[in-house]
C-alpha atoms as a PDB file:
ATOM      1  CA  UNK A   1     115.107 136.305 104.720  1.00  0.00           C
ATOM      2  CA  UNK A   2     115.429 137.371 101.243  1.00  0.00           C
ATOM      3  CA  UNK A   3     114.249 141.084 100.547  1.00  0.00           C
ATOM      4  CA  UNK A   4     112.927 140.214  97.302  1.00  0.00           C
ATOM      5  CA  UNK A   5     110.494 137.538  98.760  1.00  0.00           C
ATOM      6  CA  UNK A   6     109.680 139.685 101.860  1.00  0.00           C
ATOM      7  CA  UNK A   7     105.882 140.584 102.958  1.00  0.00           C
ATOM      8  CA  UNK A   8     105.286 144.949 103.515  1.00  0.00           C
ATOM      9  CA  UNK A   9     104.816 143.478 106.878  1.00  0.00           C
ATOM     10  CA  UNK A  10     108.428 141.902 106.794  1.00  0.00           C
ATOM     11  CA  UNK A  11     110.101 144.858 105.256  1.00  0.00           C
ATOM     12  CA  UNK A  12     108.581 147.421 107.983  1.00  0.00           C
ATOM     13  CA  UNK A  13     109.577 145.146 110.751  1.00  0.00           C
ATOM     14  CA  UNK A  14     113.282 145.356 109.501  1.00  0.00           C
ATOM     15  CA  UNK A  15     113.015 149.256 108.639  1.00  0.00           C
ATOM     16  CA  UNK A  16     111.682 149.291 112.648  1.00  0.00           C
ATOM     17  CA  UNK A  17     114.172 147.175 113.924  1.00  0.00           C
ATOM     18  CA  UNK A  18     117.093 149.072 112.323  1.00  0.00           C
ATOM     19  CA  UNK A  19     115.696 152.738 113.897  1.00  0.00           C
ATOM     20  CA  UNK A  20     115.700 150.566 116.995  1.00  0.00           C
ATOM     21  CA  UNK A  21     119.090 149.137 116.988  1.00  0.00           C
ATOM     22  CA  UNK A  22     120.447 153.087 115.849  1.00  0.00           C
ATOM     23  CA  UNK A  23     118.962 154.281 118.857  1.00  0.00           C
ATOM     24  CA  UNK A  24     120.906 151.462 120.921  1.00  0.00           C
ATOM     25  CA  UNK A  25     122.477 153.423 124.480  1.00  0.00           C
ATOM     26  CA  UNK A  26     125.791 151.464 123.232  1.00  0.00           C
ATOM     27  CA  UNK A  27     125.813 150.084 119.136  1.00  0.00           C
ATOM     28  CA  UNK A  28     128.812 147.435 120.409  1.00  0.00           C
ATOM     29  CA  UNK A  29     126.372 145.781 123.124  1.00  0.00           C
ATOM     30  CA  UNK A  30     126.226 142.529 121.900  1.00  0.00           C
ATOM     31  CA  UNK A  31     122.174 141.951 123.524  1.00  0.00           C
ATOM     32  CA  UNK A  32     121.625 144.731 122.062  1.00  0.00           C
ATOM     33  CA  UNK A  33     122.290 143.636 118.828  1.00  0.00           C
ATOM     34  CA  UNK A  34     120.488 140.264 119.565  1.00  0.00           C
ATOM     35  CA  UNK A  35     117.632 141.856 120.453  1.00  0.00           C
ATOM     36  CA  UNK A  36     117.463 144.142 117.145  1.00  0.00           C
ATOM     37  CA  UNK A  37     118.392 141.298 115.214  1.00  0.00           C
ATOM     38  CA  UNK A  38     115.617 138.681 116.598  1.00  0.00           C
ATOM     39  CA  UNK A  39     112.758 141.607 116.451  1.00  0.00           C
ATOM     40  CA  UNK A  40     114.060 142.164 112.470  1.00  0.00           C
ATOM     41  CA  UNK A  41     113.496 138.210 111.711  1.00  0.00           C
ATOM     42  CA  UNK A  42     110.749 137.330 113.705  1.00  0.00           C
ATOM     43  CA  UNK A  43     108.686 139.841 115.160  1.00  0.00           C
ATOM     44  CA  UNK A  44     108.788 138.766 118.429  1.00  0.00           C
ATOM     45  CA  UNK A  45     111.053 138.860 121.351  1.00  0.00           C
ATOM     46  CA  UNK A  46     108.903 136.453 123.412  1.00  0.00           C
ATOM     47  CA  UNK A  47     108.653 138.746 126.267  1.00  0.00           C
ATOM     48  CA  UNK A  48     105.893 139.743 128.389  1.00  0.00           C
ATOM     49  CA  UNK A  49     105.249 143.367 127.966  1.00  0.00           C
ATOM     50  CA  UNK A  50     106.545 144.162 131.207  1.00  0.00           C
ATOM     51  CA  UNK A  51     109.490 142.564 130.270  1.00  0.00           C
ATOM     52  CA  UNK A  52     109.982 144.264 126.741  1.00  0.00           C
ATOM     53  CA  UNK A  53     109.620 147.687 128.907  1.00  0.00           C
ATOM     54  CA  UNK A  54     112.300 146.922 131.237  1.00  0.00           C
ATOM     55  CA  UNK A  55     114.247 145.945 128.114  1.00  0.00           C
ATOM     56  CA  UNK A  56     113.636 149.081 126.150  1.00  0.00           C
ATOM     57  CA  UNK A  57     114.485 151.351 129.826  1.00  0.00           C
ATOM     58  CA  UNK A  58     117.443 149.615 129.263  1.00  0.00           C
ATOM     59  CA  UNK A  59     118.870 149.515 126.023  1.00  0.00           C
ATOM     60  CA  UNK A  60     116.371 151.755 124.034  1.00  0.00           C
ATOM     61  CA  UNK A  61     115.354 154.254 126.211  1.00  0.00           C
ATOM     62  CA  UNK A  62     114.879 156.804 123.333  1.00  0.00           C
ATOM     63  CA  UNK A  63     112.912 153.640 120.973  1.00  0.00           C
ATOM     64  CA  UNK A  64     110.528 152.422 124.089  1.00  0.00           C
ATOM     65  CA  UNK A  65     107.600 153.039 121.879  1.00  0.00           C
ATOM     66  CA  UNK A  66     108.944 151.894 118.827  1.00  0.00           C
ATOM     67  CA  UNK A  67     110.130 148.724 120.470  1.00  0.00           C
ATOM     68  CA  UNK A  68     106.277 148.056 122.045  1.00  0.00           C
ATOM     69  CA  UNK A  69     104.974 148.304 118.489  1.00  0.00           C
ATOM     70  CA  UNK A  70     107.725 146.394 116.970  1.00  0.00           C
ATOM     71  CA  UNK A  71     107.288 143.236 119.015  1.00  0.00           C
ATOM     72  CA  UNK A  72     103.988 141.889 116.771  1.00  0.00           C
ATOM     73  CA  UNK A  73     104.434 138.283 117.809  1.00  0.00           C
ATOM     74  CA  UNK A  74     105.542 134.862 116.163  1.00  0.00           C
ATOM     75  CA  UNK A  75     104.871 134.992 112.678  1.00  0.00           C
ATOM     76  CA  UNK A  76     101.757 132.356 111.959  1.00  0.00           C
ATOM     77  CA  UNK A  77     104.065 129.648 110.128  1.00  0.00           C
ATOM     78  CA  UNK A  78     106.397 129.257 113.093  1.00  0.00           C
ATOM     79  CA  UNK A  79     103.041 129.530 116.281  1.00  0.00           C
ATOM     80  CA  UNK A  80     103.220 125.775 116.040  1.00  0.00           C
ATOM     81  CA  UNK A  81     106.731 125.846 117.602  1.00  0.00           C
ATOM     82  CA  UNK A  82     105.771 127.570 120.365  1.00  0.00           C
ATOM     83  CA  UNK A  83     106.675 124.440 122.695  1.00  0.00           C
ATOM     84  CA  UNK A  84     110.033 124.534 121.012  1.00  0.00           C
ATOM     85  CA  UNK A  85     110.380 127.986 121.983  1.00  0.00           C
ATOM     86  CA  UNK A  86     109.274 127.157 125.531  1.00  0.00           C
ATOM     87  CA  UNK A  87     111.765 124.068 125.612  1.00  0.00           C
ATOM     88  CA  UNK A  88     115.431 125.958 124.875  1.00  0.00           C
ATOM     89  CA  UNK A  89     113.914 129.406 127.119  1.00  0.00           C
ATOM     90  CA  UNK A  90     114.002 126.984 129.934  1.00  0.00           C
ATOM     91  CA  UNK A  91     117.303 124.936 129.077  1.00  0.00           C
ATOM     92  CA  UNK A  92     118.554 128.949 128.854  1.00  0.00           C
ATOM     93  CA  UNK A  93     117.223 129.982 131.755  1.00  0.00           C
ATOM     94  CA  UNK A  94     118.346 127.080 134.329  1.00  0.00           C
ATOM     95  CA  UNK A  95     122.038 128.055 133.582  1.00  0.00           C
ATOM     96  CA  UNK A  96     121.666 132.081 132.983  1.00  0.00           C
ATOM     97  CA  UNK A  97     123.534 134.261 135.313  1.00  0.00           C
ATOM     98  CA  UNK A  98     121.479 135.108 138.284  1.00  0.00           C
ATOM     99  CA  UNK A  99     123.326 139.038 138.231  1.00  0.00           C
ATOM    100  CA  UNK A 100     121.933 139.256 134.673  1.00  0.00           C
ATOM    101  CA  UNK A 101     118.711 140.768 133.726  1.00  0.00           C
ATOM    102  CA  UNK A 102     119.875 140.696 130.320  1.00  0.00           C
ATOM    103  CA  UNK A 103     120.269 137.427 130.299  1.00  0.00           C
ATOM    104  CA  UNK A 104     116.465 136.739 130.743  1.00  0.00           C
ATOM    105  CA  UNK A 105     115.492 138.825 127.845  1.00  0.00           C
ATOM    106  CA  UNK A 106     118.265 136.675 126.062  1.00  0.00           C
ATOM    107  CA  UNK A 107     117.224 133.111 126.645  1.00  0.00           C
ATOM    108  CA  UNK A 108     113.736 134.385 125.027  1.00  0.00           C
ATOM    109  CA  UNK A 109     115.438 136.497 122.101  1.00  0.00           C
ATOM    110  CA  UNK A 110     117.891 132.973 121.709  1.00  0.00           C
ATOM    111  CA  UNK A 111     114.764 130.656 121.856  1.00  0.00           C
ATOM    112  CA  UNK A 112     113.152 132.284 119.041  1.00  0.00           C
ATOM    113  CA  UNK A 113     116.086 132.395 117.441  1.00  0.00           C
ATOM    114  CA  UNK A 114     116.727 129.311 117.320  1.00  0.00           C
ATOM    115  CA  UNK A 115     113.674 128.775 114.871  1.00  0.00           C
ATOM    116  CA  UNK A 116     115.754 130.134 112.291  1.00  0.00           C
ATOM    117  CA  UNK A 117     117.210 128.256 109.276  1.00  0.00           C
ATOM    118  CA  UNK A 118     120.543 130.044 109.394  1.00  0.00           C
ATOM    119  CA  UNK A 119     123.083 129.460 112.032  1.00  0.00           C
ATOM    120  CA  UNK A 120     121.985 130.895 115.293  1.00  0.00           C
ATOM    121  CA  UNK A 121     124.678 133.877 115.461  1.00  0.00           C
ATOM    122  CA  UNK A 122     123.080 134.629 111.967  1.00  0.00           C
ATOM    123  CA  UNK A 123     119.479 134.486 112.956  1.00  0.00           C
ATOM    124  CA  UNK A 124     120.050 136.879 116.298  1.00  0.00           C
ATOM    125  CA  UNK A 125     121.759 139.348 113.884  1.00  0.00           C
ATOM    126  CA  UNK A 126     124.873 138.804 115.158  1.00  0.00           C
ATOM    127  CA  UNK A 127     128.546 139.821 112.893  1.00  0.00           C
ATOM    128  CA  UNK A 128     130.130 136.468 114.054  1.00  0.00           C
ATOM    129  CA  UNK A 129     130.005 133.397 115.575  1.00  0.00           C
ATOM    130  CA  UNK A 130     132.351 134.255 117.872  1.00  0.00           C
ATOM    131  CA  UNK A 131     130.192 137.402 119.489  1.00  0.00           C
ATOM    132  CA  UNK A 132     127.532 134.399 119.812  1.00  0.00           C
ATOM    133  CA  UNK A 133     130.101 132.242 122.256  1.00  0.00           C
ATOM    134  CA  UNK A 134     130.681 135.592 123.832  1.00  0.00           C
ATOM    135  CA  UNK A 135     126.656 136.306 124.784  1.00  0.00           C
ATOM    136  CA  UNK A 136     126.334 132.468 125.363  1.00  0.00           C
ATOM    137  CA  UNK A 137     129.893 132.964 128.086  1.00  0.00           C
ATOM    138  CA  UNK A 138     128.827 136.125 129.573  1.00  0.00           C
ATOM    139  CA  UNK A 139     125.561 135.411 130.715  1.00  0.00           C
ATOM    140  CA  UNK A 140     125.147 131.058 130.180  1.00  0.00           C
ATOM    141  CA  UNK A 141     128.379 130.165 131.734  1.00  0.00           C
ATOM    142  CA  UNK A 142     127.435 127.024 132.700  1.00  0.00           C
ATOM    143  CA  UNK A 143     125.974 126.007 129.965  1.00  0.00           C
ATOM    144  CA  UNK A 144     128.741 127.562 127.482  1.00  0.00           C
ATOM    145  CA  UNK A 145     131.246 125.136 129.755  1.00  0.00           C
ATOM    146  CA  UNK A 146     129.581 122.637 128.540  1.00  0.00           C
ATOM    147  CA  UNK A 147     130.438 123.106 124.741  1.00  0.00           C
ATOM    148  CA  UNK A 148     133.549 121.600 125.284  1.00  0.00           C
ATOM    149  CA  UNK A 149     133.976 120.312 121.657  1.00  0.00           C
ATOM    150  CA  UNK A 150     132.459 123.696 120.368  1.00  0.00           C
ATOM    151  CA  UNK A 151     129.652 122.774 118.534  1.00  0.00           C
ATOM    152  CA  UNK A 152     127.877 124.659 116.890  1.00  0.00           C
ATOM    153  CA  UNK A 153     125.423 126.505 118.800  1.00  0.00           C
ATOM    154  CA  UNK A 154     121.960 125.520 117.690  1.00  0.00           C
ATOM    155  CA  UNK A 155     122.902 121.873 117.549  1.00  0.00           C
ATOM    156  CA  UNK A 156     124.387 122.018 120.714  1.00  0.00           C
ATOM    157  CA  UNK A 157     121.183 123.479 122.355  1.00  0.00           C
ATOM    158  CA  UNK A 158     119.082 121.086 121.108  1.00  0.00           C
ATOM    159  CA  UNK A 159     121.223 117.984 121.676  1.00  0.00           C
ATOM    160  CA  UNK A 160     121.327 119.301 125.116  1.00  0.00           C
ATOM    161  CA  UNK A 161     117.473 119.192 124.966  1.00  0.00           C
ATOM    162  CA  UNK A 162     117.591 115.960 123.831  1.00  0.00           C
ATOM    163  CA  UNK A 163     120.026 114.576 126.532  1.00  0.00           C
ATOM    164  CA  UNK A 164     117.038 116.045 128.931  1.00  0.00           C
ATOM    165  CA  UNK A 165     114.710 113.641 127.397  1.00  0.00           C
ATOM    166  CA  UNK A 166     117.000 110.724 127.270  1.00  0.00           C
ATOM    167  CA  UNK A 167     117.013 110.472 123.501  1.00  0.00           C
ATOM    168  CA  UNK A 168     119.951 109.585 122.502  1.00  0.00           C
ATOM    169  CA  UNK A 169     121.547 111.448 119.495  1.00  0.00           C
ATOM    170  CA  UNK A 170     121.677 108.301 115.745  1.00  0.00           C
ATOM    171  CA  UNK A 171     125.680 107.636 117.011  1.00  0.00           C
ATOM    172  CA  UNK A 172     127.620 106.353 120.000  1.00  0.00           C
ATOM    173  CA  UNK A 173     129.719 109.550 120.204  1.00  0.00           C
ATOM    174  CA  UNK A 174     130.223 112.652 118.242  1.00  0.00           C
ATOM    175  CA  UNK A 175     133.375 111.119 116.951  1.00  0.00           C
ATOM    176  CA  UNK A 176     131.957 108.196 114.717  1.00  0.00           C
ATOM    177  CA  UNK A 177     128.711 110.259 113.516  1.00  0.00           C
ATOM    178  CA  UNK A 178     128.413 110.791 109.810  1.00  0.00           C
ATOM    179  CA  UNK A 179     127.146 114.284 110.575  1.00  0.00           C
ATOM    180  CA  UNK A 180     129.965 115.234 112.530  1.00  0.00           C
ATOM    181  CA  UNK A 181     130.782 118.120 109.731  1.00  0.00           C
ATOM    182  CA  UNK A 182     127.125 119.286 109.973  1.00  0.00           C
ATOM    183  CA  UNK A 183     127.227 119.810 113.970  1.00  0.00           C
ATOM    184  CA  UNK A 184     130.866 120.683 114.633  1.00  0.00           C
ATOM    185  CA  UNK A 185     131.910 121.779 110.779  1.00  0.00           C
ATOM    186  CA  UNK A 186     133.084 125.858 110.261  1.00  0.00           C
ATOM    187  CA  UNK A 187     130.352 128.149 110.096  1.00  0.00           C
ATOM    188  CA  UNK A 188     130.992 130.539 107.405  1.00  0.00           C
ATOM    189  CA  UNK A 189     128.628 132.496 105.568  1.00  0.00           C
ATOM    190  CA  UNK A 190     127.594 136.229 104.992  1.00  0.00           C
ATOM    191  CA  UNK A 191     126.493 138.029 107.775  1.00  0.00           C
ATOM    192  CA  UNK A 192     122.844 139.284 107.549  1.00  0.00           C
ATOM    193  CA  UNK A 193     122.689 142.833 109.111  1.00  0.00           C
ATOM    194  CA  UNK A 194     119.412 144.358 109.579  1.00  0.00           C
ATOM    195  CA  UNK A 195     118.694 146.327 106.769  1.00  0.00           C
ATOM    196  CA  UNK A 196     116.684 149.592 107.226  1.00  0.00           C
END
């Protein structure tokens, strides 16, 4: 999101979600930084409030009511994709880690993510790709197995999704697909830290 073109509402959700990620318990934490980085975007974490507590007892113990006033909701343009949302939570959540409350709060924070335009690792706020195929091992490991050509991570989601539904993806393979550069191509590009 471009500063120039962003709403007062926009710009204070960033400002809030930088205090929050400053008062992190540990700045490396890669959910951590997902979480900061989804709340900047898009307002929302997608979590019950219970579940946004337990998340800020956490990782923002010292932010809990910052966090609770931070998470607004989706923004109105993207409340239509609220199925879409629903959809990758629950591809997410079949394969998360059952030792992992963290990786609850993630397949929401990764859902909405996912509504982004940028790659994923850049919509969750993320410095790299590779801490994305880090979250997506640690706490997705069977799913993350299953990126054996490492795609790219929103395309692989969502072609998993669409395996689910038995629609098949315009080409026989990967291989012999004229948008094999635009699903398995470098992903380069600025990263977008949450400005304050």
């Amino acid at each position: 999101m471009a500063v120039a073109a962003a709403s007062s509402s926009e710009l204070r959700a960033q400002d809030a979600a930088a205090r929050l990620f400053a008062l992190a318990v540990d700045s490396a934490c890669v959910p951590a930084q997902a979480f900061a980085g989804v709340l900047a975007r898009f307002g929302t974490l997608g979590l019950p409030a219970a579940e946004l507590h337990r998340l800020a007892a956490r990782h923002f113990p010292h932010a809990a009511a910052l966090l609770a006033h931070l998470d607004t909701g989706l923004p109105t343009a993207l409340r239509q994709r609220l199925d879409e949302v629903d959809d990758v939570r629950e591809l997410l959540l079949e394969f998360r880690r059952p030792d992992s409350e963290d990786a609850t709060w993630l397949a929401s924070a990764v859902a909405v993510g996912c509504l982004g335009d940028n790659h994923l690792w850049q919509d969750l706020g993320l410095p790299h790709r590779q801490a994305l195929s880090q979250l997506l091992r640690e706490h997705f490991p069977g799913l993350s197995e299953r990126n054996t050509g490492d795609m790219k991570w929103k395309k692989f989601l969502y072609k998993q999704l669409c395996e689910r539904a038995a629609v098949q993806c315009r080409a026989p393979s990967c291989a012999v697909c004229s948008d094999y550069g635009f699903c398995f191509g470098p992903e380069e590009g600025p990263t977008r830290p949450v400005r304050g």
